[in-house]
C-alpha atoms as a PDB file:
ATOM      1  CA  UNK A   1     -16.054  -8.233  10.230  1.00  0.00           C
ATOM      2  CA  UNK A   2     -13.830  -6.285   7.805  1.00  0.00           C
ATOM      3  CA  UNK A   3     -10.065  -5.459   9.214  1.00  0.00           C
ATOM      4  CA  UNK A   4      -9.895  -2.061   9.503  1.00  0.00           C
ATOM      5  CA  UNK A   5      -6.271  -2.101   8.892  1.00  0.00           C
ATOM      6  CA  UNK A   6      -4.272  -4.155   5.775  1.00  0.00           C
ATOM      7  CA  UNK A   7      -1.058  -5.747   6.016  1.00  0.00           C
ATOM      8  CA  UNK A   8       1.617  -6.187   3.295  1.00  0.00           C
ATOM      9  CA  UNK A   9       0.109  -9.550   2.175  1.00  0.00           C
ATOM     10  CA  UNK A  10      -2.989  -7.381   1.309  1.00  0.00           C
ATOM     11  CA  UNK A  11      -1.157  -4.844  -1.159  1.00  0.00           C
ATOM     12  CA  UNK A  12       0.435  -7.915  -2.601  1.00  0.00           C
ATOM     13  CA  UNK A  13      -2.859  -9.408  -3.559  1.00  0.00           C
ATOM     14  CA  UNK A  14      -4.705  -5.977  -4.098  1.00  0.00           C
ATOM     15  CA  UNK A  15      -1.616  -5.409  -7.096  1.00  0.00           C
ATOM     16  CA  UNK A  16      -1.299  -8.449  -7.862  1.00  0.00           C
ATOM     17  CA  UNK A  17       2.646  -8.338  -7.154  1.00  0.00           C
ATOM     18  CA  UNK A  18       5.088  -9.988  -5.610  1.00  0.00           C
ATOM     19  CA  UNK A  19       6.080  -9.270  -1.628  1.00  0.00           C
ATOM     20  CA  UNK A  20       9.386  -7.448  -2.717  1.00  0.00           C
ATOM     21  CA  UNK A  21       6.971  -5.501  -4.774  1.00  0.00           C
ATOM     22  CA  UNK A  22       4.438  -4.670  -2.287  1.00  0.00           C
ATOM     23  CA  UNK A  23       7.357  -3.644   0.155  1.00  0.00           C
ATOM     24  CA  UNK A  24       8.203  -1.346  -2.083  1.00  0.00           C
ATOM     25  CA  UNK A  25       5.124   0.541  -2.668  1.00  0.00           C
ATOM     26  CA  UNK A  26       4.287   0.568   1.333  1.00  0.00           C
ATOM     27  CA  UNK A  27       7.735   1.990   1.642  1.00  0.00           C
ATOM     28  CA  UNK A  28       7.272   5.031  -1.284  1.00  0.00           C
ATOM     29  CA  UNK A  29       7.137   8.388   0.310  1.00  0.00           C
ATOM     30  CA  UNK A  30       3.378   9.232   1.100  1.00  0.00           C
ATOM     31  CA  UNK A  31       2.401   6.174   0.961  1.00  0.00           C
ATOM     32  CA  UNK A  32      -0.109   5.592   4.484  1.00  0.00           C
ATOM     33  CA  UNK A  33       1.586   3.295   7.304  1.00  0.00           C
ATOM     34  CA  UNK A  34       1.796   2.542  10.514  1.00  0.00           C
ATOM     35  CA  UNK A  35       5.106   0.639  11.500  1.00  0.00           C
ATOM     36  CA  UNK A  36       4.956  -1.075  14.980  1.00  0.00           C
ATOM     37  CA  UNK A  37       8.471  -2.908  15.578  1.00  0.00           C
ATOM     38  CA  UNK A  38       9.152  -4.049  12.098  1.00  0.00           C
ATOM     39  CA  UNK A  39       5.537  -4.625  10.945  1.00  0.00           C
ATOM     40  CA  UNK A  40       3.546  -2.611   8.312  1.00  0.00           C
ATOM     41  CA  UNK A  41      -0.292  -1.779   9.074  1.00  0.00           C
ATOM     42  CA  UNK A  42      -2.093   0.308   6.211  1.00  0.00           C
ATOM     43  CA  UNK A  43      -5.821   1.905   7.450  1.00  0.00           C
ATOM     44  CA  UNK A  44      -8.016   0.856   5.118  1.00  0.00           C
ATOM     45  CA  UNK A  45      -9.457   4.105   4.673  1.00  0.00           C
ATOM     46  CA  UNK A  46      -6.134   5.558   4.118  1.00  0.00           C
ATOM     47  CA  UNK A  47      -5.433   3.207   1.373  1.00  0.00           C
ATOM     48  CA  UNK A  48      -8.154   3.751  -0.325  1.00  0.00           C
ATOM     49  CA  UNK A  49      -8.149   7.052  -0.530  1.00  0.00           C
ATOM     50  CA  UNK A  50      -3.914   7.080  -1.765  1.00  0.00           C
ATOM     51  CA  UNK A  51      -5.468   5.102  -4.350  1.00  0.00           C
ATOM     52  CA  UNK A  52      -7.785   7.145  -5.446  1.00  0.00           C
ATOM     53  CA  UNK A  53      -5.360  10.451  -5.310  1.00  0.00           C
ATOM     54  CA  UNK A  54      -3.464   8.459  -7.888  1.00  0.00           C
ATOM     55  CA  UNK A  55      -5.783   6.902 -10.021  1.00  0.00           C
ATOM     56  CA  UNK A  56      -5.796   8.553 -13.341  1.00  0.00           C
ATOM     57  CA  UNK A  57      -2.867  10.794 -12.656  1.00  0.00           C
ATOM     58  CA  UNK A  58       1.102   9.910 -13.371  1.00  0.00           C
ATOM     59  CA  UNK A  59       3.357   8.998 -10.167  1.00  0.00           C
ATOM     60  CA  UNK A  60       6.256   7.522  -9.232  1.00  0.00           C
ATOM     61  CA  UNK A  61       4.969   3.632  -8.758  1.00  0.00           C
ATOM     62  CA  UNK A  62       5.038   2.758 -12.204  1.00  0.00           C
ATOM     63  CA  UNK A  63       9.164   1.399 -11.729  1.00  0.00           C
ATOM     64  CA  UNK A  64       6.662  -0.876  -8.775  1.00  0.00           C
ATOM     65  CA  UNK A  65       3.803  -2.150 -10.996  1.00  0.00           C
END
């Protein structure tokens, strides 16, 4: 089964970035998280749909990618 939620390690791999990197775009304003203690969980579904709010369109992240 699927993991409904991602972890760091998966927006590392999904950008194909380093973990600096990926801390960095978790931590950009908007950007959907859940922080338990000092732990990042990103809903899938969430995710997803962040990325498709920004695909096509300018933001901020290009100083991440």
């Amino acid at each position: 089964m699927e993991s409904k939620l991602l972890k760091v390690k998966d927006i590392q791999e999904y950008f194909s970035c380093g973990k600096n990197r990926a801390y960095d775009i978790v931590n950009t304003e908007g950007f959907p998280k859940i922080k338990i203690g000092s732990r990042f969980y990103i809903p899938r579904q969430a995710f997803e749909k962040w990325v498709s709010d920004y695909t096509y369109k300018e933001c901020h992240l290009w100083k991440y990618l």
